[in-house]
C-alpha atoms as a PDB file:
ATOM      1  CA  UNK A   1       9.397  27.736  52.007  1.00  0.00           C
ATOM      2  CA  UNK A   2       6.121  30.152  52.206  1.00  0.00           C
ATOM      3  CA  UNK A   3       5.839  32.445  49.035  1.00  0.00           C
ATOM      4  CA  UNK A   4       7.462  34.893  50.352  1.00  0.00           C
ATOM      5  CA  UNK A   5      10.884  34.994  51.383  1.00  0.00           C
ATOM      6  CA  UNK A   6      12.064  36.424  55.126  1.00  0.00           C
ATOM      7  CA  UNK A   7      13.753  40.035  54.084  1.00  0.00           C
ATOM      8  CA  UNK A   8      16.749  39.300  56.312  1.00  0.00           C
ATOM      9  CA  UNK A   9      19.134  41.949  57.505  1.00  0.00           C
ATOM     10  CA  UNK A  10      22.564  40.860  59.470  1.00  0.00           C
ATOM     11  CA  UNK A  11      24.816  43.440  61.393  1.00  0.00           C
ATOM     12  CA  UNK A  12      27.776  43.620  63.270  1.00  0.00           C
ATOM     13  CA  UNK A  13      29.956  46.848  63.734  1.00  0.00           C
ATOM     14  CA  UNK A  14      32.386  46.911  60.430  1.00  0.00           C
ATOM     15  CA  UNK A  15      30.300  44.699  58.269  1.00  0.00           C
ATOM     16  CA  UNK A  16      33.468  42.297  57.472  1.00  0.00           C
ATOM     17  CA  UNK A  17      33.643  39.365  59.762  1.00  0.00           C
ATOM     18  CA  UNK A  18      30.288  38.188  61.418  1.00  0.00           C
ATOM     19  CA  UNK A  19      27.774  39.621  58.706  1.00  0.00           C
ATOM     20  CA  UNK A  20      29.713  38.587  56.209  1.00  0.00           C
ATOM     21  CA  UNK A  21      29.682  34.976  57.092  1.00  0.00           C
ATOM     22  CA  UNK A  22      26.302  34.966  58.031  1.00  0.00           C
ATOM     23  CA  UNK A  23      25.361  36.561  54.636  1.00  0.00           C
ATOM     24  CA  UNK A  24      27.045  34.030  52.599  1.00  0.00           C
ATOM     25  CA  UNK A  25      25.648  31.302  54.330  1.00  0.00           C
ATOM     26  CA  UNK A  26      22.296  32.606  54.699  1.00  0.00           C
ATOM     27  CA  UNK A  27      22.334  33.766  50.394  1.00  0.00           C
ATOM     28  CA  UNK A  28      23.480  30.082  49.814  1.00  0.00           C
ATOM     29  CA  UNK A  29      20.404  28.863  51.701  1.00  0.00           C
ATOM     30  CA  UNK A  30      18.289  30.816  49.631  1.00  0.00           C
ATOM     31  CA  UNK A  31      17.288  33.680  51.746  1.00  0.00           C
ATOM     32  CA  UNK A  32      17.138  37.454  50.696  1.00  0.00           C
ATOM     33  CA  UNK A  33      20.101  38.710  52.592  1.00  0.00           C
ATOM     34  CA  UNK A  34      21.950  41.658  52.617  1.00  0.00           C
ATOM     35  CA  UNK A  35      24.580  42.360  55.602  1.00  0.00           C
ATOM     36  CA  UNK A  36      25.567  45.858  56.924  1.00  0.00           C
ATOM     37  CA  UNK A  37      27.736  47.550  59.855  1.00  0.00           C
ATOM     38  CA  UNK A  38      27.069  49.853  61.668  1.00  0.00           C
ATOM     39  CA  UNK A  39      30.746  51.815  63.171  1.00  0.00           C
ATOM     40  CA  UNK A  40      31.553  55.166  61.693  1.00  0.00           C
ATOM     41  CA  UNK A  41      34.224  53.583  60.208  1.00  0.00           C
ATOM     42  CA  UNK A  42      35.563  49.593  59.357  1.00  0.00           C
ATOM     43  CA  UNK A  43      38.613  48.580  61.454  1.00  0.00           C
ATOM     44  CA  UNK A  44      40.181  45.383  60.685  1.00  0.00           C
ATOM     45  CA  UNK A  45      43.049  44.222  62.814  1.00  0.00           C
ATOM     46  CA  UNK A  46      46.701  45.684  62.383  1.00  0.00           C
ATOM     47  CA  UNK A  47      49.893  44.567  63.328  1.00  0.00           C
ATOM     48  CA  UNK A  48      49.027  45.406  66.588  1.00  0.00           C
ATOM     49  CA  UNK A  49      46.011  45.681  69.030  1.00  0.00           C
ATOM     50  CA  UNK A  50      46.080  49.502  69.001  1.00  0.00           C
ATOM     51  CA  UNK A  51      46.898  49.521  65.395  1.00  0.00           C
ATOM     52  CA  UNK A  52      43.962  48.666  63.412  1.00  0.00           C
ATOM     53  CA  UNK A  53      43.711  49.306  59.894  1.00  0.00           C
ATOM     54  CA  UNK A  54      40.647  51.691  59.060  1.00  0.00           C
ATOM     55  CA  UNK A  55      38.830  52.322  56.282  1.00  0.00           C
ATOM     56  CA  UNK A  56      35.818  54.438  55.103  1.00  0.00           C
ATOM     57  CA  UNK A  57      32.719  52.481  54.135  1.00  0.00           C
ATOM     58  CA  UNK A  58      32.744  53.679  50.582  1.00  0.00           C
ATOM     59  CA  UNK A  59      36.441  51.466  50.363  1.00  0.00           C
ATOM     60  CA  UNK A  60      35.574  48.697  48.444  1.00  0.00           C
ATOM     61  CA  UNK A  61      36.804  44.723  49.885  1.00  0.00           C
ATOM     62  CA  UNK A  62      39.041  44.743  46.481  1.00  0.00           C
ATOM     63  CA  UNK A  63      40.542  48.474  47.388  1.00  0.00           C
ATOM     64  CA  UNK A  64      40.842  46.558  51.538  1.00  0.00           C
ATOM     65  CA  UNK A  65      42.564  43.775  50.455  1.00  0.00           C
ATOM     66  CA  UNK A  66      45.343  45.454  47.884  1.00  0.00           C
ATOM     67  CA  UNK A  67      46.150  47.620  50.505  1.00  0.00           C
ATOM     68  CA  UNK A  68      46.679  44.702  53.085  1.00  0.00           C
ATOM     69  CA  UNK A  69      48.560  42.860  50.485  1.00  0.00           C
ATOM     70  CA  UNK A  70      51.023  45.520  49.953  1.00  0.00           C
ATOM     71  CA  UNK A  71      51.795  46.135  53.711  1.00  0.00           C
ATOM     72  CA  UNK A  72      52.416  42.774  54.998  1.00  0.00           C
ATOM     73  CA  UNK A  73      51.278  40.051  52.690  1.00  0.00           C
ATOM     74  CA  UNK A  74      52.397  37.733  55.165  1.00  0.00           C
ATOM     75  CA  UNK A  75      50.777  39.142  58.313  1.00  0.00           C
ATOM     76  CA  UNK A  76      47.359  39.350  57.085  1.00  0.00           C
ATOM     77  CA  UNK A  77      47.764  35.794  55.354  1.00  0.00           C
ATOM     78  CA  UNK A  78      48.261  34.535  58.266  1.00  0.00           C
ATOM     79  CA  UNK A  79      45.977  36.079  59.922  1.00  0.00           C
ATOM     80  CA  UNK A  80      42.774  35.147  58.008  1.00  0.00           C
ATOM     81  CA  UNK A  81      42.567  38.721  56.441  1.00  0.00           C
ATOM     82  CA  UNK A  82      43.200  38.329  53.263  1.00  0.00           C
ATOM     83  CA  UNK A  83      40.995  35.403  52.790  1.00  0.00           C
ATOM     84  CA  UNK A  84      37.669  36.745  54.689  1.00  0.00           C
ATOM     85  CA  UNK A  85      38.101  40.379  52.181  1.00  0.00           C
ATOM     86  CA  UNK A  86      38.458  37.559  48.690  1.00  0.00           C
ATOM     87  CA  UNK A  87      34.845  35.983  50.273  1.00  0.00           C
ATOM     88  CA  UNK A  88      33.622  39.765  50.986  1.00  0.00           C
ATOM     89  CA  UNK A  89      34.545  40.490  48.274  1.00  0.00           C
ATOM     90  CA  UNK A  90      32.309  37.631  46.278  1.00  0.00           C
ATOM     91  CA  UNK A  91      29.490  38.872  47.950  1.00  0.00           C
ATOM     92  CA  UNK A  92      29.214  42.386  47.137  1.00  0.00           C
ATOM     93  CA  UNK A  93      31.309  45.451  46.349  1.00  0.00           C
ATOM     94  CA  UNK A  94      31.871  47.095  50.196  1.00  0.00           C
ATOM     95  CA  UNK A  95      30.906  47.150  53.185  1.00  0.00           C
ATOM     96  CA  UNK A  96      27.602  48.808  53.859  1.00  0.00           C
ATOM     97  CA  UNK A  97      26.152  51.122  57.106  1.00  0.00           C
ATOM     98  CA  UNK A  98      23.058  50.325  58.172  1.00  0.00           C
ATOM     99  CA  UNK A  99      22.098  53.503  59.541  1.00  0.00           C
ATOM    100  CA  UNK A 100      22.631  54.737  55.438  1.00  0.00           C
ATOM    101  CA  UNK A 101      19.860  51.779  54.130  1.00  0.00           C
ATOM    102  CA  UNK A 102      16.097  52.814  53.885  1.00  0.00           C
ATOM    103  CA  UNK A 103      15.209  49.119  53.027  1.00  0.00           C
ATOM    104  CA  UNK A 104      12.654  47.311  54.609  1.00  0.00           C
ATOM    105  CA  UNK A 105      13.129  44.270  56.592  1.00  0.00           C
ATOM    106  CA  UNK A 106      11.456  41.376  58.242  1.00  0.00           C
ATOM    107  CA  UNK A 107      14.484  40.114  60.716  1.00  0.00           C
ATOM    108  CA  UNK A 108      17.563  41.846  61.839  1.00  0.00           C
ATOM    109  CA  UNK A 109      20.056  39.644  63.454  1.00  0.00           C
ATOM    110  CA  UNK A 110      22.803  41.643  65.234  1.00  0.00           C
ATOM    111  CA  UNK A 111      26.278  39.980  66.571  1.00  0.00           C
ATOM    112  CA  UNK A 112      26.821  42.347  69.488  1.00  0.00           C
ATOM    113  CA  UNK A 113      24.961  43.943  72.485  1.00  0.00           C
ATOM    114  CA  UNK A 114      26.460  47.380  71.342  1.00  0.00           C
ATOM    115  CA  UNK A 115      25.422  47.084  67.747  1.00  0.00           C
ATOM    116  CA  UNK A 116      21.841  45.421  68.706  1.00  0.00           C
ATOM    117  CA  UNK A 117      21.750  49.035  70.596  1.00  0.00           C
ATOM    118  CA  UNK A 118      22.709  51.180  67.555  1.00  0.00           C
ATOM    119  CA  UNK A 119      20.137  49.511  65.375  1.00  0.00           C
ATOM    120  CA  UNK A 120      17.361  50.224  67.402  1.00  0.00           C
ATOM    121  CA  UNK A 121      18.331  53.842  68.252  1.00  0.00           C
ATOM    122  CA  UNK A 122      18.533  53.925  64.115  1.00  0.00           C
ATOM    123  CA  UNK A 123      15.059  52.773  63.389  1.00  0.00           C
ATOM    124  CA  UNK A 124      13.308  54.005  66.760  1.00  0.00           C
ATOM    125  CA  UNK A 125      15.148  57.968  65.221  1.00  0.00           C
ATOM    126  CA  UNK A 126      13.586  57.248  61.587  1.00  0.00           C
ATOM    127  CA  UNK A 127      10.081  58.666  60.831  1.00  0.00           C
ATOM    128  CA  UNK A 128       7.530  55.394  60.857  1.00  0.00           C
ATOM    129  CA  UNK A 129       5.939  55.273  57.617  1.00  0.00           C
ATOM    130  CA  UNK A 130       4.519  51.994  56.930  1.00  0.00           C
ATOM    131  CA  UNK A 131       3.950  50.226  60.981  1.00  0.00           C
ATOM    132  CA  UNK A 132       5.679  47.446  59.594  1.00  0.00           C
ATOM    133  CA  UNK A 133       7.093  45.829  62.323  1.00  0.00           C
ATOM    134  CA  UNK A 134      10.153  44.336  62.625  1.00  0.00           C
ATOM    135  CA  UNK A 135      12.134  42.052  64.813  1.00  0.00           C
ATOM    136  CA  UNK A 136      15.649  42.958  65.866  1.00  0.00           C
ATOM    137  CA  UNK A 137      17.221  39.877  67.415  1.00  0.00           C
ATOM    138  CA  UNK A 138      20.758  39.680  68.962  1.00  0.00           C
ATOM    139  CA  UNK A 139      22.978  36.612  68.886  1.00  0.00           C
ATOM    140  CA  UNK A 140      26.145  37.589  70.813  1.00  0.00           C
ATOM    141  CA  UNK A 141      29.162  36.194  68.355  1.00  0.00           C
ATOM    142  CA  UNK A 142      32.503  36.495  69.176  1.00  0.00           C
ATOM    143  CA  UNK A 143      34.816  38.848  66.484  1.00  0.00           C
ATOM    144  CA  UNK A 144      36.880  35.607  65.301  1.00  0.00           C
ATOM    145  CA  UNK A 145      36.736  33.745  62.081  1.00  0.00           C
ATOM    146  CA  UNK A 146      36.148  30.513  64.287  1.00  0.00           C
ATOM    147  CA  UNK A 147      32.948  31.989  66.003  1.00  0.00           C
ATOM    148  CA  UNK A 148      31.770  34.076  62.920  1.00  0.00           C
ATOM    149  CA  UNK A 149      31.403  30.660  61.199  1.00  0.00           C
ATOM    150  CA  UNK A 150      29.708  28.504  64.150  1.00  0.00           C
ATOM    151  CA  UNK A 151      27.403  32.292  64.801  1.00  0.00           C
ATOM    152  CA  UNK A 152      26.479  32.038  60.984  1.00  0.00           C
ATOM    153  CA  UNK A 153      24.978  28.582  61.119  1.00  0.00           C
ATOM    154  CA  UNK A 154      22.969  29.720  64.386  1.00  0.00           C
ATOM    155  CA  UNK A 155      21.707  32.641  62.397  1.00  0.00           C
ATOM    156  CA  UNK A 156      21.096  30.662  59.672  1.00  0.00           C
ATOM    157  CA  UNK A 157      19.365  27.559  61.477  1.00  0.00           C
ATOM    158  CA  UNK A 158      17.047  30.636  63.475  1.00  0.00           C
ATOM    159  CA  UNK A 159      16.576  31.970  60.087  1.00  0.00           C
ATOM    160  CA  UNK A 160      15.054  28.970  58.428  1.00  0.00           C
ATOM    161  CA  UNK A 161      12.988  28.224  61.853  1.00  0.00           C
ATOM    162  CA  UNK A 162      11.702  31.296  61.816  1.00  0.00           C
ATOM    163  CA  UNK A 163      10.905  30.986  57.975  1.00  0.00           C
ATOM    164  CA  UNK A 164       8.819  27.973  58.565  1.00  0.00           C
ATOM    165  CA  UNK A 165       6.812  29.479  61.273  1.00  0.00           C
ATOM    166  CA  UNK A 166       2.990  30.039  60.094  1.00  0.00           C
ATOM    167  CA  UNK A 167       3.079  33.140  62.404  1.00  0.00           C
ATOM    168  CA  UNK A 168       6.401  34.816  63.089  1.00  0.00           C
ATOM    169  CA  UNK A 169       4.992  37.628  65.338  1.00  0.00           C
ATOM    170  CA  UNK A 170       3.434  34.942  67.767  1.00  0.00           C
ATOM    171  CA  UNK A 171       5.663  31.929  67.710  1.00  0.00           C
ATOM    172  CA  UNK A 172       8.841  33.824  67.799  1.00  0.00           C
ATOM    173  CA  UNK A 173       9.776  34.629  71.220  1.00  0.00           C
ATOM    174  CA  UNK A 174       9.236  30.445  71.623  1.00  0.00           C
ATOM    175  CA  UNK A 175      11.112  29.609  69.303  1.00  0.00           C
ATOM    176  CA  UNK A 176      14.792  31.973  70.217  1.00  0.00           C
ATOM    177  CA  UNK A 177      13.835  30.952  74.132  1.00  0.00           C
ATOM    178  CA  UNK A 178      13.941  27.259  72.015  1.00  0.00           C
ATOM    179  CA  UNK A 179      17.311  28.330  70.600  1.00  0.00           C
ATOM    180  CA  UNK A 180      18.398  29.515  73.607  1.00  0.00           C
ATOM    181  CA  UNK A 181      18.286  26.287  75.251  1.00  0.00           C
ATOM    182  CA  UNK A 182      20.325  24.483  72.383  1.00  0.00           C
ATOM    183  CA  UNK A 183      22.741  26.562  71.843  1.00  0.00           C
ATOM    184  CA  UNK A 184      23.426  28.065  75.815  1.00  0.00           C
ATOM    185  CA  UNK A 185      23.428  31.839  74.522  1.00  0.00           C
ATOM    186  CA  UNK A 186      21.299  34.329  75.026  1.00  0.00           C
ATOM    187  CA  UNK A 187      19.005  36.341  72.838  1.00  0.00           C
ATOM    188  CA  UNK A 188      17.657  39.484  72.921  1.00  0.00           C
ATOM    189  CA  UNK A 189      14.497  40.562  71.199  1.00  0.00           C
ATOM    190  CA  UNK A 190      12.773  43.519  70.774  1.00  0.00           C
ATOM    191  CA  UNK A 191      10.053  45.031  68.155  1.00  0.00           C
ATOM    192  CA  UNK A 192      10.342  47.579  65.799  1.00  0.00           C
ATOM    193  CA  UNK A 193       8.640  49.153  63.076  1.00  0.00           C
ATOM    194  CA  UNK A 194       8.979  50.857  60.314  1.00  0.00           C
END
């Protein structure tokens, strides 16, 4: 890997599912990784489809996953609830909002059209500072535990492409139209800066 590491950024909207996956894969590969959200608020699914359980983004995974415990233990067992907040929950403290982090980044990889939007109305709103650019790439994953997984190892296979590139800002758009081949999604791109 070059001397310095890709600053890696993944987002989907509640920063539980998708992100998280692709965060703990992408950490275990050695990457500098941190994973955000970016809804006004984290919904996980409820008993039913217009029941979702929502939290603030200061509630901790821990706080999440007591409260899920003590309304249906079973439900959210079942589900796959319980067990995605105990990873989360190894990762870091709470879910995070990207529009809240000032951090710098070399990569953003989004999970939705709609968040891939919000990200780039976030950082095209901020005052530029440095001109650092940065590339906000969308991989369309599916809000199951199934797809988060499969998503993650896309992200995290693009990730350590992109790593070994000697020129990210030329080779890139190659490389996802590459990707885009192999893995019959599609990928949007666009440029950034900071």
């Amino acid at each position: 890997m070059p001397s310095s590491p890709l600053r890696v950024a993944v987002v989907c909207s509640s920063n539980q599912n998708r992100s998280m996956e692709a965060h703990n894969i992408l950490s275990k590969r050695g990457f500098s990784v941190r994973s955000f959200g970016t809804g006004t608020h984290v919904k996980l699914p409820g008993p039913a489809p217009d029941k979702p359980n929502v939290y603030d983004f200061k509630t901790t995974y821990d706080q999440m996953y007591n409260d899920l415990l003590r309304k249906d233990k079973e439900l959210y067992t079942q589900n796959g609830i319980l067990h995605m907040l105990d990873r989360n929950k190894r990762i870091k403290p709470r879910p995070e909002r990207f529009q809240n982090c000032k951090d710098l980044f070399d990569l953003i990889l989004t999970c939705e059209e709609r968040v891939y939007d919000q990200v780039i109305e976030d950082l095209n709103s901020r005052e530029q500072e440095t001109c650092q650019p940065v590339h906000v790439v969308n991989v369309d994953i599916q809000d199951n535990h199934e797809e988060a997984t499969l998503g993650a190892f896309l992200i995290c296979e693009l990730c350590q492409c992109i790593q070994h590139t000697e020129d990210m800002e030329n080779e890139i758009d190659e490389l996802l139209q590459e990707f885009e081949e192999k893995s019959g999604r599609a990928f949007l791109h666009t440029v950034c800066f900071y």
